[in-house]
N, C-alpha and C. Protein backbone atom coordinates (compact mmCIF):
# COMPACT_ATOMS: atom_id res chain seq x y z
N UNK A 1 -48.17 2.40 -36.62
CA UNK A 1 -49.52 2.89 -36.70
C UNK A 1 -49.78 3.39 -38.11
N UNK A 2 -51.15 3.15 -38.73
CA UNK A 2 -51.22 3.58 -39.90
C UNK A 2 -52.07 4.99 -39.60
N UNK A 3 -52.13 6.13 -40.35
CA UNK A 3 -52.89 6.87 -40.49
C UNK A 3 -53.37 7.27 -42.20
N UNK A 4 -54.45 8.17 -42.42
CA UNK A 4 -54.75 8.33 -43.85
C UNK A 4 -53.95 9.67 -44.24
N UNK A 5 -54.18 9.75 -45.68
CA UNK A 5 -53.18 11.01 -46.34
C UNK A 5 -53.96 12.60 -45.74
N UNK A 6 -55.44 12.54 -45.27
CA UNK A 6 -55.51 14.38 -44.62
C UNK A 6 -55.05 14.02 -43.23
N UNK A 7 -54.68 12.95 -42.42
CA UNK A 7 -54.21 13.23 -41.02
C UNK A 7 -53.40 14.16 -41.38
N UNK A 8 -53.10 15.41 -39.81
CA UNK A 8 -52.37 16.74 -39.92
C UNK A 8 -51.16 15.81 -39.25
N UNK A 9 -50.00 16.21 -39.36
CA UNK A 9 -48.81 15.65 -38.36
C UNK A 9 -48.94 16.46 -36.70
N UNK A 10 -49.77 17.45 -36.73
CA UNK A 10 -50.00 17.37 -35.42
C UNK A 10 -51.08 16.60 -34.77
N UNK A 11 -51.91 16.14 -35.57
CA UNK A 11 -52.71 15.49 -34.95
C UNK A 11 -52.16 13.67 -35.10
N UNK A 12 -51.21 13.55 -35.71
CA UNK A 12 -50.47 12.36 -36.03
C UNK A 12 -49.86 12.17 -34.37
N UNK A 13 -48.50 13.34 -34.02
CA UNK A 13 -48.12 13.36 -32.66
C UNK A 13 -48.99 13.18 -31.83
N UNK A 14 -49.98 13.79 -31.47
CA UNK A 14 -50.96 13.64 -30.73
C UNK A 14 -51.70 11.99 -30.29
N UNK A 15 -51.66 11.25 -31.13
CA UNK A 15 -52.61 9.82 -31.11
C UNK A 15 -51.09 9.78 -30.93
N UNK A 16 -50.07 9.30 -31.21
CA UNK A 16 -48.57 8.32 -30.79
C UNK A 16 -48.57 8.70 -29.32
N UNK A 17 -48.78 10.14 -28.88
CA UNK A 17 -48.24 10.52 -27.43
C UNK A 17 -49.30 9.91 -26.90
N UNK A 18 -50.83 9.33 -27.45
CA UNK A 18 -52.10 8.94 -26.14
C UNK A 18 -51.48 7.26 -26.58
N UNK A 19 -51.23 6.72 -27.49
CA UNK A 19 -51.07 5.55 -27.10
C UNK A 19 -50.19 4.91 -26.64
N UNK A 20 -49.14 6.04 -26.20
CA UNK A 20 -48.05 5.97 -25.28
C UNK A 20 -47.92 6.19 -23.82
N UNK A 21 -49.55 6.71 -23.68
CA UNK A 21 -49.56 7.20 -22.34
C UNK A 21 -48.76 7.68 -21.89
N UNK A 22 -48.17 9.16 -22.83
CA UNK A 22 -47.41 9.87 -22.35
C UNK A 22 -48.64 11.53 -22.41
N UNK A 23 -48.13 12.62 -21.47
CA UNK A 23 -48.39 13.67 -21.51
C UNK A 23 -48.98 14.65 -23.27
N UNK A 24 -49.97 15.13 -22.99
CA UNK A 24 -50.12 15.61 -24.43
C UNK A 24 -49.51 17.06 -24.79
N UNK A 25 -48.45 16.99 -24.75
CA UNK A 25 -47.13 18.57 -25.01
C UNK A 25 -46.92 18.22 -26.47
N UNK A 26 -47.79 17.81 -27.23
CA UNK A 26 -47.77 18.31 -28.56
C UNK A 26 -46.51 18.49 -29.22
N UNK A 27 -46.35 19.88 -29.02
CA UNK A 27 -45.44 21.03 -29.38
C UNK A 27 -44.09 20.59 -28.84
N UNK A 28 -43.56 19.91 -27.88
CA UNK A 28 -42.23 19.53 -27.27
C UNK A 28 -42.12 18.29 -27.91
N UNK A 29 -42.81 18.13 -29.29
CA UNK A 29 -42.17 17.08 -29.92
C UNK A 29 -42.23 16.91 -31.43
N UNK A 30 -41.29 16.76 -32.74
CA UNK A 30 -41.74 16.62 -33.86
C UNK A 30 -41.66 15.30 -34.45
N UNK A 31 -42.24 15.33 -35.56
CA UNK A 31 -42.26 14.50 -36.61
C UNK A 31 -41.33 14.23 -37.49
N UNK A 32 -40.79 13.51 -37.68
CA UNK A 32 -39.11 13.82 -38.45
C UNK A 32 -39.37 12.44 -39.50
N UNK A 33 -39.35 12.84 -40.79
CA UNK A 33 -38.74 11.85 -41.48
C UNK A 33 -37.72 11.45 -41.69
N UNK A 34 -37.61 10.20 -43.58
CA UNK A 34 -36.72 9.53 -42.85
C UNK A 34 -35.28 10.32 -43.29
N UNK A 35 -35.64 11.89 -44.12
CA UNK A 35 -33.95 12.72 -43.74
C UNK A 35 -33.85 13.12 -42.70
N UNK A 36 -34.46 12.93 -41.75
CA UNK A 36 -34.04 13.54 -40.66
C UNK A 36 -34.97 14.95 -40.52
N UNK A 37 -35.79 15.77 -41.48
CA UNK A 37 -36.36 16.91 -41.47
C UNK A 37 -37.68 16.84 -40.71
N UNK A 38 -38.05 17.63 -39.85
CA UNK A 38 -39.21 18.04 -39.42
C UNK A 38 -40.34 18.56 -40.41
N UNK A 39 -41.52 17.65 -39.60
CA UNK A 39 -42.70 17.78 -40.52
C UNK A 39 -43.46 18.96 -40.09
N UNK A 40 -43.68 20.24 -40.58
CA UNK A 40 -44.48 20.98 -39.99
C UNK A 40 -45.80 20.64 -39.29
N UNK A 41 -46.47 21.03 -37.89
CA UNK A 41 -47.39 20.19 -37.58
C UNK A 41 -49.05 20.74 -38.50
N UNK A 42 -48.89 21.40 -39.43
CA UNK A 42 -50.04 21.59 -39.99
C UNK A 42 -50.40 21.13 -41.42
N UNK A 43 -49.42 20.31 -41.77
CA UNK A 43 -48.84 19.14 -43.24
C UNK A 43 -49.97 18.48 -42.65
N UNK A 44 -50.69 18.03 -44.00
CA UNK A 44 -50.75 16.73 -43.66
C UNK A 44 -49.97 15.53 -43.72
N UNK A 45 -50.30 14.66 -44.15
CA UNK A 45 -49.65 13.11 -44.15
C UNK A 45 -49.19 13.03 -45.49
N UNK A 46 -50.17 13.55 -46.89
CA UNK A 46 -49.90 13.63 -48.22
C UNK A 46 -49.34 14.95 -48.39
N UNK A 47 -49.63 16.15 -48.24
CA UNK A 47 -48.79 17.26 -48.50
C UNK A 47 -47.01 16.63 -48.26
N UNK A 48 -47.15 16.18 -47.06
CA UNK A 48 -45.36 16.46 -46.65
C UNK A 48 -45.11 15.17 -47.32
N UNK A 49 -45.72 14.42 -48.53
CA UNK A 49 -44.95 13.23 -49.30
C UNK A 49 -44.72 12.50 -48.92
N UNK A 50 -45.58 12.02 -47.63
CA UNK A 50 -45.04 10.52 -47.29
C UNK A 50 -46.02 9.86 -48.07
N UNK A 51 -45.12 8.67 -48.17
CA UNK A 51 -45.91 7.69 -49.27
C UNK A 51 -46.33 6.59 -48.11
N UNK A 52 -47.28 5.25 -48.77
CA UNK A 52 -48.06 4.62 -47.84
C UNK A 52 -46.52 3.45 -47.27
N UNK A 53 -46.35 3.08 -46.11
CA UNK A 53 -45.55 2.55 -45.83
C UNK A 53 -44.17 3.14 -45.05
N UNK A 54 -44.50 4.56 -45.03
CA UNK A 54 -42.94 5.35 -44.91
C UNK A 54 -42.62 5.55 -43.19
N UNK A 55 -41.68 5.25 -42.89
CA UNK A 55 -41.35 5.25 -41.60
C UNK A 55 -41.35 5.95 -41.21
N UNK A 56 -42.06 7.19 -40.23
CA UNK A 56 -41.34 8.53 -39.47
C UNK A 56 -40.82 8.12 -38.21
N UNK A 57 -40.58 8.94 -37.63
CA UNK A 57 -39.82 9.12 -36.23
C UNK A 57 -40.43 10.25 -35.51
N UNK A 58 -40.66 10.10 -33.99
CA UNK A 58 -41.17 10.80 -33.16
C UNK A 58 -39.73 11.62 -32.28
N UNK A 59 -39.11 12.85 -32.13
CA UNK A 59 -38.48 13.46 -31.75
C UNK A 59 -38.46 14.71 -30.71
N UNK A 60 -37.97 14.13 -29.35
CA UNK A 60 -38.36 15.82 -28.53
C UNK A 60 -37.58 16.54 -29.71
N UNK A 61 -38.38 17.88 -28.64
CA UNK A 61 -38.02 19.81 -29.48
C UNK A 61 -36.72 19.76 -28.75
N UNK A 62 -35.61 19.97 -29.43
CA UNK A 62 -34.37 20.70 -28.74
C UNK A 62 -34.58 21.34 -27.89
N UNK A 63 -33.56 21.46 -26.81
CA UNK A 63 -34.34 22.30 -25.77
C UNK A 63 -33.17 23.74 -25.38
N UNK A 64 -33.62 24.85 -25.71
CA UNK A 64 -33.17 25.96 -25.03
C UNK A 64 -32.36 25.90 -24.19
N UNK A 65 -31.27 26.40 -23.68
CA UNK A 65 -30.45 26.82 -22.61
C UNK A 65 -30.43 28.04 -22.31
């Protein structure tokens, strides 16, 4: 999916989880580039340096015990 450089990465999660027709829990999931680091969800697309083409990854939240 492409998005532009002010999409927020939470609103990035958000459109992947509806065109997945999965549940919208936001928050029980991040944005991870490609080190492996979580994108804060209030980055945008250009703040957190992704350049046009860059792969992220969609990741549940670790979960508590």
């Amino acid at each position: 999916m492409a998005f532009g450089p002010n999409h927020h990465a939470g609103a990035v999660v958000a459109e992947v989880l509806m065109r997945l027709g999965r549940p919208l829990e936001v928050f029980r999931y991040n944005l991870v580039d490609n080190d492996g680091k979580p994108i804060p969800y209030g980055d945008t697309v250009a703040s957190a340096g992704l350049r046009d083409g860059t792969t992220v990854r969609l990741e549940p939240e670790p979960t508590q015990i």
